[in-house]
Protein backbone atom coordinates (compact mmCIF):
# COMPACT_ATOMS: atom_id res chain seq x y z
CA UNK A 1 -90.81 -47.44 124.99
CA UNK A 2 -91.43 -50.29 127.18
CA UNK A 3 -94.70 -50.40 128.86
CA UNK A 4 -94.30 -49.44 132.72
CA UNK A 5 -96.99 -51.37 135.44
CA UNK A 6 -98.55 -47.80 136.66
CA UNK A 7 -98.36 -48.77 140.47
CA UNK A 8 -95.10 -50.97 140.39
CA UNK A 9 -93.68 -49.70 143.66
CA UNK A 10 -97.22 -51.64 144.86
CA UNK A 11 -97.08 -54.51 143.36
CA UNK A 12 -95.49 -57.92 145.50
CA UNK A 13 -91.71 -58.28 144.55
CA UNK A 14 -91.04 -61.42 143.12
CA UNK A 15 -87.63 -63.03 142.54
CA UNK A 16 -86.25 -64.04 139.42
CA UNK A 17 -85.51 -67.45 139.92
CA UNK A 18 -89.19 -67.68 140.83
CA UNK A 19 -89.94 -66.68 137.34
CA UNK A 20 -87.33 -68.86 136.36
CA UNK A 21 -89.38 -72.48 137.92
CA UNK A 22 -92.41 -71.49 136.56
CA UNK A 23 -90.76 -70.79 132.79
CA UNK A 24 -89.34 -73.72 132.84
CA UNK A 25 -92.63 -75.45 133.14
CA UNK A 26 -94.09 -73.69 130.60
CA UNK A 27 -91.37 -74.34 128.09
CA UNK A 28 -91.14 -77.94 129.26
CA UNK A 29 -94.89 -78.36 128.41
CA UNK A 30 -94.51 -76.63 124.73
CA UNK A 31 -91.55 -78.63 123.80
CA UNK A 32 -90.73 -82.39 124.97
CA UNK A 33 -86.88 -81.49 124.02
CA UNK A 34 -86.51 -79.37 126.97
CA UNK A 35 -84.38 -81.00 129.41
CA UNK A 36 -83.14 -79.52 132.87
CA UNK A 37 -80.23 -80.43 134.89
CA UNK A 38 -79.30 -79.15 138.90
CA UNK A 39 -76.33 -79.31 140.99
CA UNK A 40 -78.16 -80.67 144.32
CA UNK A 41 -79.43 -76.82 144.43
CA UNK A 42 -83.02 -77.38 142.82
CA UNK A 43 -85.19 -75.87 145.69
CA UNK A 44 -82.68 -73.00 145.48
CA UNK A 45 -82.52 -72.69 142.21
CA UNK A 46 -86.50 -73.69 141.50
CA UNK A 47 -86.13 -76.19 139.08
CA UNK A 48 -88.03 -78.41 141.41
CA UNK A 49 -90.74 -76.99 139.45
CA UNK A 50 -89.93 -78.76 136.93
CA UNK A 51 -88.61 -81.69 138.43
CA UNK A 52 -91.99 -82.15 139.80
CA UNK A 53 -93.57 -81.97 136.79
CA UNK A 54 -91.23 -83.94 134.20
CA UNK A 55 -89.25 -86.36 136.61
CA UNK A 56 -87.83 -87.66 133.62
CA UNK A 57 -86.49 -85.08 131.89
CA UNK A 58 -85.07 -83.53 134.82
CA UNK A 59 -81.49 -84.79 136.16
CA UNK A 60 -80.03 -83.63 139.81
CA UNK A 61 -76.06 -84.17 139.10
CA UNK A 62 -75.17 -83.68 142.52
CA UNK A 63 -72.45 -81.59 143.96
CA UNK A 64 -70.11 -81.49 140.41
CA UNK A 65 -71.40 -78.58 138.79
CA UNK A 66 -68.36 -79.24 135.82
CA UNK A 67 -69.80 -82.88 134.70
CA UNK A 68 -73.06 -81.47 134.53
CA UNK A 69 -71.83 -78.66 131.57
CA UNK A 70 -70.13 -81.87 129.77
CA UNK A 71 -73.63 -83.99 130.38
CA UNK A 72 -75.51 -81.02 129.47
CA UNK A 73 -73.40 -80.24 126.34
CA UNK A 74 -74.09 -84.06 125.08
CA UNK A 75 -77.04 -84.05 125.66
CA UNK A 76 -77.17 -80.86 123.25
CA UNK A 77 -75.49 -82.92 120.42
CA UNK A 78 -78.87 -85.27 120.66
CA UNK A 79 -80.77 -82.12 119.55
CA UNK A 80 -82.29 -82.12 123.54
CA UNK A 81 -81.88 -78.30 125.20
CA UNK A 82 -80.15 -78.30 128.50
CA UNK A 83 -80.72 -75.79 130.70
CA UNK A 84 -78.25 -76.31 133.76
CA UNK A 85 -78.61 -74.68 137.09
CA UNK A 86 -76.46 -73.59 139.75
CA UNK A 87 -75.90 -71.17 141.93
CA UNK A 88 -73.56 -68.35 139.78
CA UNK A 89 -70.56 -68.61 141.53
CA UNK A 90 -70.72 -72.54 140.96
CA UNK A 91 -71.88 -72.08 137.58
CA UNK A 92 -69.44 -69.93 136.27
CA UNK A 93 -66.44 -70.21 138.35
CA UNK A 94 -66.47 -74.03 139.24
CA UNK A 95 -67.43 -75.28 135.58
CA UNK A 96 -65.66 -72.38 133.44
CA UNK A 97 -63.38 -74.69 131.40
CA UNK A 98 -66.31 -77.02 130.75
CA UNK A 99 -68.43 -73.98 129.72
CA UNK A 100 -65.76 -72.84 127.47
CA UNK A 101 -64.49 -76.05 125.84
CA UNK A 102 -67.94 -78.41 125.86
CA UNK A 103 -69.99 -75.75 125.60
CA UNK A 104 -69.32 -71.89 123.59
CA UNK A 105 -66.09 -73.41 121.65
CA UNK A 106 -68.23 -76.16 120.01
CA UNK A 107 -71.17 -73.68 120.20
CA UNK A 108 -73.80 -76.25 121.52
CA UNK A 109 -77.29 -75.40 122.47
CA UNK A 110 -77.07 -75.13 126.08
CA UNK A 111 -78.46 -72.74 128.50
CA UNK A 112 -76.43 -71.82 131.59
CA UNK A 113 -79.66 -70.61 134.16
CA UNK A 114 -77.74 -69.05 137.45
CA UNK A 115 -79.28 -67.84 140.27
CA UNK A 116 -77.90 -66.71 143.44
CA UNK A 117 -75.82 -63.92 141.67
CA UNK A 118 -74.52 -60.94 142.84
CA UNK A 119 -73.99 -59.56 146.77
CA UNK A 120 -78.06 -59.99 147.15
CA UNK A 121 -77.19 -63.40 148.04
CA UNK A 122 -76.91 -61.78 151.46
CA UNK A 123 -76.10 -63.41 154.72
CA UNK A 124 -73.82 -66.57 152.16
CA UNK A 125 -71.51 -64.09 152.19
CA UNK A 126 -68.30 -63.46 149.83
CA UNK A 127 -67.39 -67.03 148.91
CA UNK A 128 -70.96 -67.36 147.74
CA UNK A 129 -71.76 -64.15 146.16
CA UNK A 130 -70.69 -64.11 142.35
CA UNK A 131 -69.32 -60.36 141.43
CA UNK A 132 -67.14 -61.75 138.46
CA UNK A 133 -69.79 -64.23 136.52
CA UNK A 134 -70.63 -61.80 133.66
CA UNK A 135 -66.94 -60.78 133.64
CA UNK A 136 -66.44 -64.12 132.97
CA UNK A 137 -69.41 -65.24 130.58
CA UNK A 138 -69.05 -62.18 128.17
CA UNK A 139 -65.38 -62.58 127.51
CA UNK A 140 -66.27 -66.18 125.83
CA UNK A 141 -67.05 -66.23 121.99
CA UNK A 142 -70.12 -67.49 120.83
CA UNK A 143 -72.14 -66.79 124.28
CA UNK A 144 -74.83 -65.06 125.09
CA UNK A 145 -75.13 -62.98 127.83
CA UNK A 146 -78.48 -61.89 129.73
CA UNK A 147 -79.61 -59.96 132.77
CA UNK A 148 -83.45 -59.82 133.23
CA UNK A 149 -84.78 -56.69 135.85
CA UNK A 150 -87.36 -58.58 136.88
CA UNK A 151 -90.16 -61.67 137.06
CA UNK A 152 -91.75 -61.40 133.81
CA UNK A 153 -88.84 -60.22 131.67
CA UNK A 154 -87.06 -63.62 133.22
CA UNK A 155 -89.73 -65.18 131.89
CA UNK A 156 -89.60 -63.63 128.50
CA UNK A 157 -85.83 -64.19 128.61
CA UNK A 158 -86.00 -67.87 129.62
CA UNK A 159 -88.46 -68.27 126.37
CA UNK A 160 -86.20 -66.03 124.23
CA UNK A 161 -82.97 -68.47 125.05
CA UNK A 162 -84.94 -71.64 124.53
CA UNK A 163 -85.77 -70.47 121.05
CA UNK A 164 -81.91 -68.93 120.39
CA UNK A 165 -79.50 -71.74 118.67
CA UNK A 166 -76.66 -71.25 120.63
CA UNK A 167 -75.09 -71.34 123.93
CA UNK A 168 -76.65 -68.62 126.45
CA UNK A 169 -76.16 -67.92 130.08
CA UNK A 170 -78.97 -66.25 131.90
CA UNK A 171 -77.95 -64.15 135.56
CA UNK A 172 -80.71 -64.83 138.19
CA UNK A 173 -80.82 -63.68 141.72
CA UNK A 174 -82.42 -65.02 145.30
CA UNK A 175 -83.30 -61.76 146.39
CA UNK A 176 -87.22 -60.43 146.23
CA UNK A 177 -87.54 -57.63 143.53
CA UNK A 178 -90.20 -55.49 142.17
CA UNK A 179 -92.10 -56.37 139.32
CA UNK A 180 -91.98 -53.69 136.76
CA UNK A 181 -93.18 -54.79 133.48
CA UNK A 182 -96.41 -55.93 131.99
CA UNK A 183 -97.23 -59.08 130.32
CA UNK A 184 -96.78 -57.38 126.78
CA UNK A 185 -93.28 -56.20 127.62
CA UNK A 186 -91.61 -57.19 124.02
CA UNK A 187 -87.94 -58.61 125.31
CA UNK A 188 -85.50 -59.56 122.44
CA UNK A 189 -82.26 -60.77 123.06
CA UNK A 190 -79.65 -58.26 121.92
CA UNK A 191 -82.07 -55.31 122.24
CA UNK A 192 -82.33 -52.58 124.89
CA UNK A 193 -85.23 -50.95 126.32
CA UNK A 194 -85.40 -47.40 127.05
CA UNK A 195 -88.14 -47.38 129.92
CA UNK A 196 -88.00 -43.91 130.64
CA UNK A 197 -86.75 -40.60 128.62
CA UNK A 198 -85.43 -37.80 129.83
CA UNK A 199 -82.70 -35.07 127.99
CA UNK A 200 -80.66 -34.83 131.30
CA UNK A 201 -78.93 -37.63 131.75
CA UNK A 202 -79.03 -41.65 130.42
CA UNK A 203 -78.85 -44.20 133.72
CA UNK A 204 -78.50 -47.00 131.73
CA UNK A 205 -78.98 -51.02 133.95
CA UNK A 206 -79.63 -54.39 134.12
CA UNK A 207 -80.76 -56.98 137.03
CA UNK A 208 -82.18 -55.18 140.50
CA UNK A 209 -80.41 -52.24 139.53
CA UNK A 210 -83.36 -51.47 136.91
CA UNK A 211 -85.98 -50.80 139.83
CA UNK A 212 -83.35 -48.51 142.01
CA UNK A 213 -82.53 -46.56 138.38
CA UNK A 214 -85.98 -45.76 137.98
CA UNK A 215 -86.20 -44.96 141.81
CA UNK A 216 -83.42 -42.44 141.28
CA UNK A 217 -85.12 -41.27 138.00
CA UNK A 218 -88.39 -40.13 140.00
CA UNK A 219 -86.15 -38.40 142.66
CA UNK A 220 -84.19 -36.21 140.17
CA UNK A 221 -87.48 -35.51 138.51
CA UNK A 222 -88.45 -33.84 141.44
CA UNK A 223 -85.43 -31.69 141.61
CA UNK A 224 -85.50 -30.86 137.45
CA UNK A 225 -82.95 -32.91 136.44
CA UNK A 226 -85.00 -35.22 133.42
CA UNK A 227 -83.27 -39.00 133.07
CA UNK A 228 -83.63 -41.41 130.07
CA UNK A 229 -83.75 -44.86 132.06
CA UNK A 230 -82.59 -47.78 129.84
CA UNK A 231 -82.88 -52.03 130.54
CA UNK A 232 -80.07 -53.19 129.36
CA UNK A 233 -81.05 -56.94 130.07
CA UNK A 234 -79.05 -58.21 126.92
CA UNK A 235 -75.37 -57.74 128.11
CA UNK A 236 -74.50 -59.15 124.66
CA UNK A 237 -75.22 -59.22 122.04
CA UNK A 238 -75.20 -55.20 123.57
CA UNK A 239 -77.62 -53.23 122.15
CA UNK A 240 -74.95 -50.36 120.51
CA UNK A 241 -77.53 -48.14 118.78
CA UNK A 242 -79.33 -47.42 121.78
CA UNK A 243 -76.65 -47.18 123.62
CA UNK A 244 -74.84 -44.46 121.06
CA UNK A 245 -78.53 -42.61 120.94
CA UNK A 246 -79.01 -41.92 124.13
CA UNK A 247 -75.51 -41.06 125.01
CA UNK A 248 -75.89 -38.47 121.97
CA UNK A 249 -79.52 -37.43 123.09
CA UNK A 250 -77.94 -36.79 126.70
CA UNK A 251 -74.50 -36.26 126.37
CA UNK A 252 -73.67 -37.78 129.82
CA UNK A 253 -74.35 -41.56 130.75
CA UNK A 254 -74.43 -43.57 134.11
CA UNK A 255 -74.59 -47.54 134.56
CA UNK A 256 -75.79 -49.56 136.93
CA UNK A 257 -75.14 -53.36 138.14
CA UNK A 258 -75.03 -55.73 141.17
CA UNK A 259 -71.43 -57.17 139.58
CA UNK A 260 -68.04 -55.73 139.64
CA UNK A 261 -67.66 -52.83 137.37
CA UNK A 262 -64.54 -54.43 135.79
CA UNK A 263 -65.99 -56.14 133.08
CA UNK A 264 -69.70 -56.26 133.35
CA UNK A 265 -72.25 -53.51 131.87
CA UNK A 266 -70.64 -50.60 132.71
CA UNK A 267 -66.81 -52.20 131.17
CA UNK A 268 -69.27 -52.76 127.83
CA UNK A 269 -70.90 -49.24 127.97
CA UNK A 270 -67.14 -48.01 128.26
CA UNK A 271 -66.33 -49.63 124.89
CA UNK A 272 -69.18 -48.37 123.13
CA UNK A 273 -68.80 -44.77 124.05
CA UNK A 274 -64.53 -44.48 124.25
CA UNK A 275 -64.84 -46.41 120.49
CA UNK A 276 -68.05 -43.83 118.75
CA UNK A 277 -68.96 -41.11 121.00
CA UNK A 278 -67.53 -40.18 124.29
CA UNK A 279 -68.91 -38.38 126.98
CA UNK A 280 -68.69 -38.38 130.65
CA UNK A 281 -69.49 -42.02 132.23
CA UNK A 282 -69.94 -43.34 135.97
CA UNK A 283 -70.01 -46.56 136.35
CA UNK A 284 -72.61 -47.66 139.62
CA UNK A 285 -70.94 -51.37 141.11
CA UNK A 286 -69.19 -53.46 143.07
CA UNK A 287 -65.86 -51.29 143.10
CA UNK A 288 -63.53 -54.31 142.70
CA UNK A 289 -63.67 -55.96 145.93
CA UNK A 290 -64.98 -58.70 147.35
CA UNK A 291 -68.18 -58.64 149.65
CA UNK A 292 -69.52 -60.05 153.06
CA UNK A 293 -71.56 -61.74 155.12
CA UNK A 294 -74.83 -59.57 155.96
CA UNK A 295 -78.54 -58.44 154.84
CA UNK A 296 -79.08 -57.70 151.35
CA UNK A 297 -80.20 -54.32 152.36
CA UNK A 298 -77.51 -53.92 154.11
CA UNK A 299 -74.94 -55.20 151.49
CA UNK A 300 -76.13 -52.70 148.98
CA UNK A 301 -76.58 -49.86 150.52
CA UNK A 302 -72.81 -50.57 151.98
CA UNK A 303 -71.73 -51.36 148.63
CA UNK A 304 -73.32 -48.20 146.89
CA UNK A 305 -75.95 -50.07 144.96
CA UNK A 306 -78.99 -47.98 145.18
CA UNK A 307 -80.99 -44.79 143.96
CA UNK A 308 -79.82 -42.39 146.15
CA UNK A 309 -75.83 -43.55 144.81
CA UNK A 310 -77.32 -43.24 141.29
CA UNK A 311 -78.46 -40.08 141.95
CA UNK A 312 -75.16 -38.64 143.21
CA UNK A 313 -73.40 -40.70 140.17
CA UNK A 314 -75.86 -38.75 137.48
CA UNK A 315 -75.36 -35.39 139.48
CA UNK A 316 -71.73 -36.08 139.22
CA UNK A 317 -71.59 -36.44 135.21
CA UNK A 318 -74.16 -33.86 134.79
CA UNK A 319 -71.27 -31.50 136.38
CA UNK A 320 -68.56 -32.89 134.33
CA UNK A 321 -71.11 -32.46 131.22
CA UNK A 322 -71.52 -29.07 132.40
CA UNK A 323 -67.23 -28.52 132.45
CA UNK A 324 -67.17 -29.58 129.08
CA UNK A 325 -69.63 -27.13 127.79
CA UNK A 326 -67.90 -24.34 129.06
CA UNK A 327 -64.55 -25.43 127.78
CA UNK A 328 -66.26 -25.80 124.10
């Protein structure tokens, strides 16, 4: 079981694209074959980190996020590895047909790095705020999908992709989030973590929606109802086998994103458990619509993205649990 920080509602929230800059200087220290390209975004994004540090392997493309997939997918055929940044919406939506042709059809060694996902992106507002990029990524053979909770798994996960042959895309966000994990927090890519058990009830999440399902964990705690928490930061490869055990351990599962819940984690957990072992699912998300200009806080407590909606999500299959029990 992954290895909680004791006080991590204390410690100073940290975004993930802040863990992504300073990765990206570590790996472009360790290996001179890292190369990193931005779509006039780097202060955004953070890659100014590394811009600063290796001016020369660094390339700003400007405002045409689609030539710099085909620039980054040559430059993977040189044996360099590209990670190219963007802000998710730009990354996924704007360069999809170079991401799919140049990039997962050939199945070239470049890492998509997007921050800026999800409706955290706050006061941008809709046009900015990607709710369909992991929709999008996952449906694409050959690439790999991941959604780090925090600072130091985006670190881990940054490493982890750098080492992977293959195309990956990595979900980032702008917003401030708690740091939950400890520097010896093992993350492997197509692995889940269960960070928390309980008999109950299995919340399982990925991105900011780790912290709130632990949040909601503690709360129903209180009132007796145990919760197996799981970080689901590899969207796929998906972890199946933890996925199946804990739905089997619990017999009643809930998910949790800061995407649409058509085809993100909760679409994936769907699969899994309709294919080897249903029971009753909720699926906590963006419920297919479009969001708006306003706070983060705001946005997500508007769009039902925190504990206390996880808590009324797990009550809600715990009863439906409890209807099938009766019936059998």
């Amino acid at each position: 079981m992954a290895e909680l920080l004791v006080d991590w509602k204390k410690e100073k929230k940290i975004a993930t694209r802040e863990a992504y800059g300073q990765a990206l200087v570590q790996l472009g220290k360790d290996n001179p074959d890292i190369v990193v390209l931005d779509a006039d975004l780097a202060k955004s994004t953070k890659t100014s980190d590394f811009a600063k540090a290796f001016p020369q392997r660094f390339f700003d493309m400007g405002i045409a996020e689609q030539n710099m997939i085909g620039f980054a997918a040559g430059l993977a055929t040189t044996g360099k590895i590209p990670f190219a940044s963007s802000f998710a919406i730009f990354a996924t939506g704007r360069a999809f047909e170079q991401i799919r042709n140049s990039v997962a059809y050939p199945r070239l060694n470049v890492k998509i790095a997007a921050t800026h996902a999800g409706i955290s992106v706050g006061e941008d507002g809709g046009s900015h705020q990607a709710i369909e990029d992991l929709a999008l990524m996952r449906s694409l053979p050959n690439m790999t999908v991941l959604v780090p909770a925090d600072a130091t798994e985006t670190k881990k996960a940054i490493l982890a992709a750098a080492a992977y042959q293959g195309p990956v895309y990595i979900r980032m966000g702008r917003l401030a989030v708690p740091v939950l994990f400890t520097d010896d927090y093992n993350f492997v890519i197509g692995k889940a973590n269960v960070i928390r058990e309980g008999q109950d009830a299995a919340i399982i999440a990925n991105g900011l929606m780790v912290a709130e399902a632990l949040q909601a964990a503690e709360e129903l705690s209180a009132q007796g109802i145990n919760t197996t928490v799981v970080n689901c930061a590899s969207l796929k490869p998906l972890d199946r086998d933890t996925i199946l055990k804990v739905a089997r351990q619990t017999g009643a599962v809930v998910t949790a994103e800061e995407h649409n819940i058509i085809g993100g984690l909760g679409s994936a957990v769907a699969e899994v458990l309709s294919e080897h072992y249903p029971v009753p699912l909720y699926r906590v998300g963006i419920k297919d619509t479009f969001g708006e200009s306003g706070s983060p806080e705001e946005l997500l407590q508007k769009y039902g993205l925190t504990s206390a909606h996880i808590i009324q999500a797990v009550k809600s299959v715990l009863a439906r649990k409890n209807e099938k029990s009766d019936i059998n």
